[in-house]
Protein backbone atom coordinates (compact mmCIF):
# COMPACT_ATOMS: atom_id res chain seq x y z
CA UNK A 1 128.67 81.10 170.07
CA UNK A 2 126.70 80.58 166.96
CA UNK A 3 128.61 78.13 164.50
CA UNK A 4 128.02 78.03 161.31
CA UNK A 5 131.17 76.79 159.28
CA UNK A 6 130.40 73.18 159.18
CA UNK A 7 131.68 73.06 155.45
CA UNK A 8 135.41 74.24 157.02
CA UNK A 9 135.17 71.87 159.78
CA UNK A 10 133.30 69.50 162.33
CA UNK A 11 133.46 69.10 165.80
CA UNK A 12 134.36 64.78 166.89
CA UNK A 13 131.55 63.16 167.83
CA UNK A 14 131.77 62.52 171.15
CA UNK A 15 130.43 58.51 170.46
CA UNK A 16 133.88 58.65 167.87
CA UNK A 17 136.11 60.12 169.86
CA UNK A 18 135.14 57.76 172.73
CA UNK A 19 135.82 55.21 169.88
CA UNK A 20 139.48 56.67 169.22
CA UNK A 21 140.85 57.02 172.97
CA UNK A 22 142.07 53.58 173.49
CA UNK A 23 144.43 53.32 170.29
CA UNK A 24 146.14 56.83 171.63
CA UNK A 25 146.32 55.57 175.05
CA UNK A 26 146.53 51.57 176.00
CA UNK A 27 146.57 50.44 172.97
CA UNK A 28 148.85 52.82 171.47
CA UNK A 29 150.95 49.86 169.55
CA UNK A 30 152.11 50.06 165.85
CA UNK A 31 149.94 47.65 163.70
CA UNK A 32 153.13 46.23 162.16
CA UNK A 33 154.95 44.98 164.85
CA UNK A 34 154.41 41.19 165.45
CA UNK A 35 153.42 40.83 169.38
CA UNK A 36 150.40 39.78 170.08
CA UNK A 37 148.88 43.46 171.39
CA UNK A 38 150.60 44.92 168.14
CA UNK A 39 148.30 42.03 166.31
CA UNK A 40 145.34 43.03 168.41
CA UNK A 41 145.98 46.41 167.06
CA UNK A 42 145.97 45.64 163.36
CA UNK A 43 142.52 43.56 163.78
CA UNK A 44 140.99 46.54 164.92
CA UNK A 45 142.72 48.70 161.98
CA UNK A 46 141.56 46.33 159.51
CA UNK A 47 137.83 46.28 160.69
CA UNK A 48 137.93 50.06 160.05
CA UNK A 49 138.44 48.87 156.85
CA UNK A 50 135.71 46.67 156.42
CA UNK A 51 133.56 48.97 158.12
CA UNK A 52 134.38 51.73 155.99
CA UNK A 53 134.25 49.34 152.93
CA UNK A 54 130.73 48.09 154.16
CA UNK A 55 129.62 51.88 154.23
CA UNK A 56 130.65 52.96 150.97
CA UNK A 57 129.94 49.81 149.16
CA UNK A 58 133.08 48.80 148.17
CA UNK A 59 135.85 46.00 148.75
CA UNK A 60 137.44 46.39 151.67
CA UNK A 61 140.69 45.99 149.25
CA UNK A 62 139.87 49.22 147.55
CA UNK A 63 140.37 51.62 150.41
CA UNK A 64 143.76 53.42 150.54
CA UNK A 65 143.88 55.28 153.78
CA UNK A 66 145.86 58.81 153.80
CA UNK A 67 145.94 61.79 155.63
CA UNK A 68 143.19 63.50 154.40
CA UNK A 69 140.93 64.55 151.09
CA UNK A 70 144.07 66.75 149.52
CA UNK A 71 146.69 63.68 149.51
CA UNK A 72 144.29 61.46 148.58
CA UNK A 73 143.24 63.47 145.04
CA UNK A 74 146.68 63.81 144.48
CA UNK A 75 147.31 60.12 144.67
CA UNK A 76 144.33 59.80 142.20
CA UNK A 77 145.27 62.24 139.70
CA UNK A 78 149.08 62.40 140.13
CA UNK A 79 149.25 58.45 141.21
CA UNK A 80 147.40 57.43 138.26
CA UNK A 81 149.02 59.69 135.03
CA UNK A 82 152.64 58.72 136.74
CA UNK A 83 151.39 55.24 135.92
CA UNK A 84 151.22 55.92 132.45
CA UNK A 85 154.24 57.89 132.44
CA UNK A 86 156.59 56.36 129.75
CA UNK A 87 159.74 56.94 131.58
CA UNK A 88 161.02 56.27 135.31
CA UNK A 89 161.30 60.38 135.10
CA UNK A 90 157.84 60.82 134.76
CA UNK A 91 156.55 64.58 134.24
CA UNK A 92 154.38 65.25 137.56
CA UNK A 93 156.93 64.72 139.80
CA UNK A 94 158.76 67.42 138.41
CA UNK A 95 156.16 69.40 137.77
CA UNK A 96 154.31 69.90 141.18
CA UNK A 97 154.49 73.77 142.14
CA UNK A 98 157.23 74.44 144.58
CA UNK A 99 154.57 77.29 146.08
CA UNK A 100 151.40 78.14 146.71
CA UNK A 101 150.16 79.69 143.51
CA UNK A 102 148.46 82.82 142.89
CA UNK A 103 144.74 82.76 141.79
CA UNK A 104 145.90 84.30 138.42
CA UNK A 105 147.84 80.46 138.21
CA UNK A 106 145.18 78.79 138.52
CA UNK A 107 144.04 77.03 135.28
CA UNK A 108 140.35 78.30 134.88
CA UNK A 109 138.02 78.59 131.12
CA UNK A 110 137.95 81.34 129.64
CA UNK A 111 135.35 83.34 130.80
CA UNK A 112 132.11 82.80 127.61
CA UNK A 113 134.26 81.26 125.94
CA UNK A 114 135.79 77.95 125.55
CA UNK A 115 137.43 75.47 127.87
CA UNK A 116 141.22 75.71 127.61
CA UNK A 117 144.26 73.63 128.39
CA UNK A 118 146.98 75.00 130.55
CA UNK A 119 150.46 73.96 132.35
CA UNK A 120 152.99 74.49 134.27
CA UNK A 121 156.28 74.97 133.59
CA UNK A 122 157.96 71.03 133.51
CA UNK A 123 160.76 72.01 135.57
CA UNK A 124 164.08 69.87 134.83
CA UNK A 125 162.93 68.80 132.08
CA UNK A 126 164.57 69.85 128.45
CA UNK A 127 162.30 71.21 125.69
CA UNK A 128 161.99 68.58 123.80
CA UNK A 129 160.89 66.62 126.74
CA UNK A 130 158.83 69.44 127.94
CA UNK A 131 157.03 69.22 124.34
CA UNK A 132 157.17 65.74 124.36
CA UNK A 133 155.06 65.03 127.90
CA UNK A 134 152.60 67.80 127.05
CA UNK A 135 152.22 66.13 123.57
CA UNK A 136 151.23 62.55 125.35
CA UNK A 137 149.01 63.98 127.75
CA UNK A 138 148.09 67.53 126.75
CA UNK A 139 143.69 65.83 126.90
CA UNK A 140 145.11 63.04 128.98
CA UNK A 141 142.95 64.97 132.30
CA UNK A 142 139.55 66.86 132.22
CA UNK A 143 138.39 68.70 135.23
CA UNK A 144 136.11 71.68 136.22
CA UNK A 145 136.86 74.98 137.46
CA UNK A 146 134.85 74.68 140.82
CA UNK A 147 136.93 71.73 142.15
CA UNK A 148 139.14 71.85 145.22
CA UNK A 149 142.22 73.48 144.93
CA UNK A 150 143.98 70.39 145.24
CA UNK A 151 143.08 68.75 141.54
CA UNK A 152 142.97 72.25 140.00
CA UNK A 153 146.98 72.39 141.37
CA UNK A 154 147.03 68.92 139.99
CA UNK A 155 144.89 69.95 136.61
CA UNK A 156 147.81 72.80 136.24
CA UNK A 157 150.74 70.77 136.79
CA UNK A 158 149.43 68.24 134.25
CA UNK A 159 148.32 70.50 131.39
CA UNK A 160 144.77 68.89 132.27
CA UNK A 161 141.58 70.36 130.26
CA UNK A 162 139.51 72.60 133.16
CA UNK A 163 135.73 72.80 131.94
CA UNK A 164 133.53 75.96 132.47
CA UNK A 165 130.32 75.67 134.83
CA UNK A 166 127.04 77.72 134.08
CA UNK A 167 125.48 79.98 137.09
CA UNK A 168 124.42 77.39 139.30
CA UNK A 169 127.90 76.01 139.22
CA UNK A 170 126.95 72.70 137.13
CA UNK A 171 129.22 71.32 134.36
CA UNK A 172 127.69 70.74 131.43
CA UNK A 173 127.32 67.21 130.40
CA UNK A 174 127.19 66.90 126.88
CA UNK A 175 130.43 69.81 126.66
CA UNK A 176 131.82 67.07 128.56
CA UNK A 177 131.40 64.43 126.68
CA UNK A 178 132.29 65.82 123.67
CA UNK A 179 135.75 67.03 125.49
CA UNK A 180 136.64 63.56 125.71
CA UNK A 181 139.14 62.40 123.10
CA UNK A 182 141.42 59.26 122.67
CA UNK A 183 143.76 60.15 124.53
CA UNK A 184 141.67 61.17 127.54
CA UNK A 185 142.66 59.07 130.82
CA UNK A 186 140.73 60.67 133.33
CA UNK A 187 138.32 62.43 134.32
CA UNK A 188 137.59 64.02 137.75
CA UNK A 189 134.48 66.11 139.08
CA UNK A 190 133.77 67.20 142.31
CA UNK A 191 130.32 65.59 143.77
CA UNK A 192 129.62 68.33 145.96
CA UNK A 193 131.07 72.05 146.28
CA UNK A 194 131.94 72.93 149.20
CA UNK A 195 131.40 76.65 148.54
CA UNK A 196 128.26 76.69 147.17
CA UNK A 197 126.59 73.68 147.95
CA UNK A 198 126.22 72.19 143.90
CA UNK A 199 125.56 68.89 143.51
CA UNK A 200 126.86 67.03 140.23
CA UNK A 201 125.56 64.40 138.49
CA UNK A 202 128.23 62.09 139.08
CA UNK A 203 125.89 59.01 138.10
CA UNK A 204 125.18 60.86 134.15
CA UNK A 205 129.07 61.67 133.85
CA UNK A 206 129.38 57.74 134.72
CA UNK A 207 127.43 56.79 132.16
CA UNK A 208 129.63 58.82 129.61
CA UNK A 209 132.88 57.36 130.93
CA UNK A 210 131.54 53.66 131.02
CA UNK A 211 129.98 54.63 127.24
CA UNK A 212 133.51 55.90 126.02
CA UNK A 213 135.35 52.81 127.70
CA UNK A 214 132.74 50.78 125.48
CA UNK A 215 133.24 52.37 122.26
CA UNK A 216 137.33 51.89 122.64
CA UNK A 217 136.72 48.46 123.68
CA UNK A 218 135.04 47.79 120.43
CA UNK A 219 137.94 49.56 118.19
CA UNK A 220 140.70 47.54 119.60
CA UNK A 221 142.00 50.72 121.78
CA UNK A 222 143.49 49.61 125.78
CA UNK A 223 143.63 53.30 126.33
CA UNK A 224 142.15 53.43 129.90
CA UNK A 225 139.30 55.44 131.28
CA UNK A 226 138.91 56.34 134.73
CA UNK A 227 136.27 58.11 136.62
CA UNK A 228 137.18 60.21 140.15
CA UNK A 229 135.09 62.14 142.26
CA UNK A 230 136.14 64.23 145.48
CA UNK A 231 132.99 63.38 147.61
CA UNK A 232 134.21 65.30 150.20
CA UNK A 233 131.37 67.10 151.53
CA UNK A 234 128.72 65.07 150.44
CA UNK A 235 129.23 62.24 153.63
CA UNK A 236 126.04 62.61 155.59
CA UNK A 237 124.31 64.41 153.25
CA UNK A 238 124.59 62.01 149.64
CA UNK A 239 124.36 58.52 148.59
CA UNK A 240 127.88 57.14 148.85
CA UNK A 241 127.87 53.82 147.60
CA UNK A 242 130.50 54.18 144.45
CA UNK A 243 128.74 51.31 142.49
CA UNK A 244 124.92 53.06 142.42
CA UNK A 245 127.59 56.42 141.35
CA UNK A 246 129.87 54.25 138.92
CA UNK A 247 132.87 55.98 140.07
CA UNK A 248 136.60 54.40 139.87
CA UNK A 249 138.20 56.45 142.57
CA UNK A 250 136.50 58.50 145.34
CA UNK A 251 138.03 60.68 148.00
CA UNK A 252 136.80 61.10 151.65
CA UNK A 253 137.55 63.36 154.45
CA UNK A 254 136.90 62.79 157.98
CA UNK A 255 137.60 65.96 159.14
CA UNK A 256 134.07 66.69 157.24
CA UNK A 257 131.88 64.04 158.90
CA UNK A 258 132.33 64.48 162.75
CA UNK A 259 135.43 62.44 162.43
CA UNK A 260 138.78 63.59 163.78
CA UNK A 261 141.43 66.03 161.27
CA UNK A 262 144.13 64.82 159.13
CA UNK A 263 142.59 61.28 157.85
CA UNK A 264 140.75 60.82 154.91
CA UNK A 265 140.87 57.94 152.27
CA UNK A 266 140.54 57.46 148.30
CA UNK A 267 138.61 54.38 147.09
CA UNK A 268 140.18 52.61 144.39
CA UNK A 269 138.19 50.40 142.64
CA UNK A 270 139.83 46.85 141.30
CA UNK A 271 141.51 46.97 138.15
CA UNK A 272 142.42 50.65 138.47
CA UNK A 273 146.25 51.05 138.40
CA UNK A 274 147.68 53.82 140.50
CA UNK A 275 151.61 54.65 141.77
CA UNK A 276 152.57 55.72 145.15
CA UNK A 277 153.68 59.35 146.08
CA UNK A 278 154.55 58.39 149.11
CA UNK A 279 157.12 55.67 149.47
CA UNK A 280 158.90 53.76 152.49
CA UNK A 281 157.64 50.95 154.36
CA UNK A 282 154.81 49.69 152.14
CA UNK A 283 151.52 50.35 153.79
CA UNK A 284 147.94 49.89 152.04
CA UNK A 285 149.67 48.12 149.83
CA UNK A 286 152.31 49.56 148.92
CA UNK A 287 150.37 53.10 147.84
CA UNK A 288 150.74 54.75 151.11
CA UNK A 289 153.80 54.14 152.69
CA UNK A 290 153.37 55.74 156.70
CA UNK A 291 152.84 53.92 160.08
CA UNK A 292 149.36 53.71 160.15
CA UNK A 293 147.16 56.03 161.98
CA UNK A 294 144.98 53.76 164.06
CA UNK A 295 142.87 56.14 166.21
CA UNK A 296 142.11 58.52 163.11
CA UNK A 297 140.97 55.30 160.82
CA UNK A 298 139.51 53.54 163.40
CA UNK A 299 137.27 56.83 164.74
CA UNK A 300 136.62 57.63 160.77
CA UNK A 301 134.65 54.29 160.32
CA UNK A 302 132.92 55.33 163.50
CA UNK A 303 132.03 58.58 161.71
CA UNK A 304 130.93 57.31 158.34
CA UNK A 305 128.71 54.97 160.35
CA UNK A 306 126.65 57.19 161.82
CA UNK A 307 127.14 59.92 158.77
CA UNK A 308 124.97 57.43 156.60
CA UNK A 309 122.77 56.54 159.57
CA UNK A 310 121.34 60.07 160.59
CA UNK A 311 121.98 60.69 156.84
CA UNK A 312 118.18 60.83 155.53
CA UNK A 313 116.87 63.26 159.20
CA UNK A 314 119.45 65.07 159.11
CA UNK A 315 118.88 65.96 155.26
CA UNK A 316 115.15 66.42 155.64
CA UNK A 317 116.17 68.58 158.83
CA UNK A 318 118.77 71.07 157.66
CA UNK A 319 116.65 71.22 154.25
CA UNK A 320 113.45 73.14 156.20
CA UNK A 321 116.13 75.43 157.99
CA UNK A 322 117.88 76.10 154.73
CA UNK A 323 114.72 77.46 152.89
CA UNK A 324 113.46 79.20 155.92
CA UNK A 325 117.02 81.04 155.81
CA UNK A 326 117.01 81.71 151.84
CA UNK A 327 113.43 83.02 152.29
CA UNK A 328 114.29 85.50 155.08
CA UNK A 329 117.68 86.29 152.97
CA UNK A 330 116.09 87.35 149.23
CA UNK A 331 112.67 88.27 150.83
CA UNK A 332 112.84 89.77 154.64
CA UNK A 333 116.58 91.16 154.06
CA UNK A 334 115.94 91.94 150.37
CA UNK A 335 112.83 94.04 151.05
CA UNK A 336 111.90 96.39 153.73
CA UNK A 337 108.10 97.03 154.67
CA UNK A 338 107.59 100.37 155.27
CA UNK A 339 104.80 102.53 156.12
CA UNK A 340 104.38 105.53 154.18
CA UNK A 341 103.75 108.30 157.18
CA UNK A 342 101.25 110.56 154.37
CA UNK A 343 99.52 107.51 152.75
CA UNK A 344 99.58 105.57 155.61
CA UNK A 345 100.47 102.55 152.92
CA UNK A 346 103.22 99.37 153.14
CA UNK A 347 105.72 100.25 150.50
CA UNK A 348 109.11 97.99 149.83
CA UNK A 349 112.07 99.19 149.92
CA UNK A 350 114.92 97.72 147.95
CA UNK A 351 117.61 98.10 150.48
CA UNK A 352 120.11 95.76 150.25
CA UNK A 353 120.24 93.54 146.93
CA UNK A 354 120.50 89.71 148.30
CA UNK A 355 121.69 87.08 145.34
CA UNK A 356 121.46 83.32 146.49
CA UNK A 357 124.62 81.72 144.87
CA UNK A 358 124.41 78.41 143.47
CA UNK A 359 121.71 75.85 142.20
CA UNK A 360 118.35 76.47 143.01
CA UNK A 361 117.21 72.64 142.62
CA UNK A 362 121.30 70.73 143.03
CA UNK A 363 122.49 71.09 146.53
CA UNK A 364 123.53 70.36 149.74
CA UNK A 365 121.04 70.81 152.64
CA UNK A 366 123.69 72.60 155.05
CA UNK A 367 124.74 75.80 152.80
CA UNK A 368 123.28 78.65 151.77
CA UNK A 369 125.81 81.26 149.47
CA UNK A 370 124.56 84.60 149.11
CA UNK A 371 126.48 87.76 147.93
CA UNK A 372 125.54 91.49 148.94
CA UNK A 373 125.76 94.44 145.97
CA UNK A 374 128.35 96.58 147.52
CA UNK A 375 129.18 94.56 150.80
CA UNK A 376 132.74 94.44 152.03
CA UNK A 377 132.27 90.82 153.09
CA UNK A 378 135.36 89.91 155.03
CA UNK A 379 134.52 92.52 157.19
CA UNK A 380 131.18 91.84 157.62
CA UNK A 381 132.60 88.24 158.80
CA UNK A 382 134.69 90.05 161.27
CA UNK A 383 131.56 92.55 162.69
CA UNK A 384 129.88 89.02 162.91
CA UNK A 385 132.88 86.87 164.67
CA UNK A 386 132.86 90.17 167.37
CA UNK A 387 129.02 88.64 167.95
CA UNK A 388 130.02 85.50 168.62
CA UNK A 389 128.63 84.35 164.77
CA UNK A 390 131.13 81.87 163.22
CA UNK A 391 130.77 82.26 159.11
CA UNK A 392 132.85 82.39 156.23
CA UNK A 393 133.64 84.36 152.67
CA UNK A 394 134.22 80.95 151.14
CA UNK A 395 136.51 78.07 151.64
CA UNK A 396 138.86 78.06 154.38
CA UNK A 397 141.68 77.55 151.91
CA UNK A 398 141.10 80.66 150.07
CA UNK A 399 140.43 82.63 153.25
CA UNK A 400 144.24 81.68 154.50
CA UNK A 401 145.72 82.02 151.27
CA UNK A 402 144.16 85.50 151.24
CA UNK A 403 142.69 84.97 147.49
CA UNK A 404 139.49 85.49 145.96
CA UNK A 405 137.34 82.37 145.26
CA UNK A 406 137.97 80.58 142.32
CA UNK A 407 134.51 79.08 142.34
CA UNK A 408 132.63 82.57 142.52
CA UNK A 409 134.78 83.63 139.55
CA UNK A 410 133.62 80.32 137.41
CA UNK A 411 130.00 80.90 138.12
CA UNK A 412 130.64 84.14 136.47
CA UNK A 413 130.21 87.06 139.37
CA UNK A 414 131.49 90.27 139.62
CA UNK A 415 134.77 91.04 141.43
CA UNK A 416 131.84 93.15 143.31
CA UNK A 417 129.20 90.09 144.13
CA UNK A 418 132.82 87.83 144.78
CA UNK A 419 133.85 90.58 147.82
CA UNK A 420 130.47 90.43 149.02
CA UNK A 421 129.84 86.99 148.86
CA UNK A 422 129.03 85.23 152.66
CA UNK A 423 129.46 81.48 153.26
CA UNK A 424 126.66 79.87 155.80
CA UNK A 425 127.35 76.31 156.28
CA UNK A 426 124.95 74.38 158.96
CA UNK A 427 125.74 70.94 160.48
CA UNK A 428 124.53 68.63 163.31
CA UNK A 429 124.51 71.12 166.16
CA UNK A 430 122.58 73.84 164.08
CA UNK A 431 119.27 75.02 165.64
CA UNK A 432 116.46 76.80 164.38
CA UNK A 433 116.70 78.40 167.18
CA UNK A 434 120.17 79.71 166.48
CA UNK A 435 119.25 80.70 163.01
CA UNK A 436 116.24 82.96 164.12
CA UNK A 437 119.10 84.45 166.88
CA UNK A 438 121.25 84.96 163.63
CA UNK A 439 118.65 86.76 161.26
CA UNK A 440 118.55 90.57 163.34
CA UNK A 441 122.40 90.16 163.88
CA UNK A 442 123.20 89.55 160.60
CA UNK A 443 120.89 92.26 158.96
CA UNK A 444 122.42 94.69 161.49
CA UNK A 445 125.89 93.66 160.48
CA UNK A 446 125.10 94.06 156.98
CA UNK A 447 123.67 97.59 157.09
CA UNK A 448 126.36 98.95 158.60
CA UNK A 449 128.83 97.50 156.78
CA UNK A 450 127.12 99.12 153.70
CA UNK A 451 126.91 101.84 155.09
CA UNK A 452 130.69 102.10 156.01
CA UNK A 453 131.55 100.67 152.13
């Protein structure tokens, strides 16, 4: 097989998982108990910790471990506005959707036009109370509409401001500033798409936070001002350390850096105030209530160590396959040499229309987006799975919800370029080798699904 979904998921490293086996097996013991093997236990959970801490460049205080990148944005966004919340009652709890929503739900700018505010219904809540919470923190949140479906659920159960993106899938940073009011509490944008590959720059929207946290300082106001980025996919790939980024909160998944599924972690830097959505026995401190999952934590640090060591090969690496794959995409697949039989000349043919999605000059080494004019694209994925070629139409999330993508739709493409849009994500395992194997396969697969659409 040919994988190629490395932005969905990662295979354990075999050095991690070797890492993990002894806290599922011998020393399977719960980290609270107080026997001495229990205590041994809890060391090596708390070194994690340190290590992880060590990593990211933060206090090993800071990390709040969870299972995985969606709780832990939720406990950002959610954990912090409850905070504020002037009532026990407060209006998130209430508000979180009771299904999956439709993509039509999903609060997204108008497209050329301005940013706009949406919300759910508050349900439970009176009208007057209903008017009341949107009235306290209608700007209170300020988002983008490529982020993970997780803080646009939040952004929509919240009422939070969702920011338009230009083509490349950037926010714009002075619309962003000047979005910022008073009453604004946080802000949250993603580091890295995982559809597209966009990079951010967190480290500029920083600087606007830490500005606007100046200029209240000076007029008396203790409104506060927090920063959060989901840094997801950027492990491996981006500098993590949250003080060169000046982010507050940042959320990790190890599922994304050759760690095991189902543990991930939001940084929480001192001074930020957040309440648990999860309560019971009081672990990390009270935010996270849940026996702690030992193996997963303990095989994540293992992860994010070598992540950041192969970090700067591994870029340089997947960067030279990248461009030799764009290059055969929007020049190779894009044009056809032909020899004209009577002139006996090379002509080009136009034959299928290739579009690179995303930045040109922002991005992650390990995808490449393109879209096909007239391509049936979930089908071409299918044609390509039959080959033994692992790819995707976008984010695995939207694929098993069975929506279009959300991010396709900010950048501003056709329903047309969304349906033919084709997700290659590279990772660790990825071969030149494999790519060149992929090139005839995957023109094949897209001719004749043309030809069939």
């Amino acid at each position: 097989m040919i994988y190629l979904d490395y932005a969905a998921a990662t295979p354990v490293d075999k050095k991690v998982l070797a890492t993990m086996e002894p806290y599922m097996t011998s020393e399977f013991f719960n980290p609270s108990a107080v026997y001495s093997p229990a205590r041994k236990v809890r060391e090596a959970y708390e070194d994690a910790r340190h290590r992880i801490a060590q990593t990211i460049g933060a206090k090993p205080t800071e990390i709040i471990f969870t299972s995985g990148a969606t709780e832990s944005i939720n406990l950002a966004i959610l954990g912090f506005l409850n905070g504020l919340a002037k009532s026990p009652n407060d209006f998130s709890a209430s508000v979180v959707p009771s299904k999956r929503s439709e993509p039509g739900d999903i609060p997204m700018p108008l497209r050329g036009g301005d940013p706009v505010a949406r919300s759910a219904p508050l349900a439970g809540k009176t009208g007057d109370e209903t008017k009341k919470c949107l009235a306290d923190f209608a700007n209170a949140f300020i988002t983008t509409a490529v982020e993970h479906l997780a803080v646009l659920e939040c952004a929509k159960a919240v009422g939070g401001v969702v920011l338009p993106v230009d083509v490349s899938g950037r926010v714009n940073i002075d619309e962003l500033k000047s979005r910022i009011t008073d009453e604004t509490r946080l802000v949250s944008v993603q580091y890295a798409n995982n559809e597209v590959g966009t990079v951010q720059d967190i480290k500029a929207i920083a600087q606007i936070v830490a500005q606007e946290r100046a200029r209240r300082a000076e007029k008396g106001f203790d409104t506060p001002l927090w920063l959060h980025s989901d840094a997801s996919q950027a492990a491996g790939y981006l500098d993590l350390n949250v003080a060169r980024l000046g982010v507050d909160m940042m959320t990790l998944n190890s599922g994304k850096c050759y760690g095991p599924k189902g543990v991930g972690l939001l940084y929480v830097r001192a001074g930020v105030e957040i309440t648990p959505l999860i309560r019971g026995g009081g672990q990390e401190n009270g935010l996270r209530s849940g026996t702690e999952n030992v193996a997963g934590v303990v095989g994540f640090a293992k992860a994010l160590e070598i992540a950041e060591k192969k970090r700067s090969s591994e870029v340089k690496r997947l960067s030279v396959i990248q461009q030799k794959l764009e290059k055969y995409l929007i020049s190779d697949i894009f044009c056809e040499e032909k020899i004209n039989k009577e002139s006996k000349e090379y002509i080009k043919s136009d034959i299928l229309g290739v579009e690179i999605v995303g930045s040109k000059k922002h991005k992650l080494p390990n995808i490449v987006n393109f879209t096909v004019a007239g391509l049936d694209a979930e089908r071409a994925v299918f044609a390509l799975d039959e080959r033994g070629i692992y790819v995707s139409t976008g984010s695995a999330c939207a694929a098993n919800k069975g929506t279009g993508s959300h991010v396709l739709r900010a950048l501003g493409l056709s329903e047309s370029e969304q349906n033919g849009s084709i997700r290659i994500s590279m990772g660790r395992h990825t071969t030149e080798a494999e790519i060149e194997k992929l090139k005839p396969i995957l023109r094949e697969v897209i001719e004749n699904e043309r030809k069939l659409s």
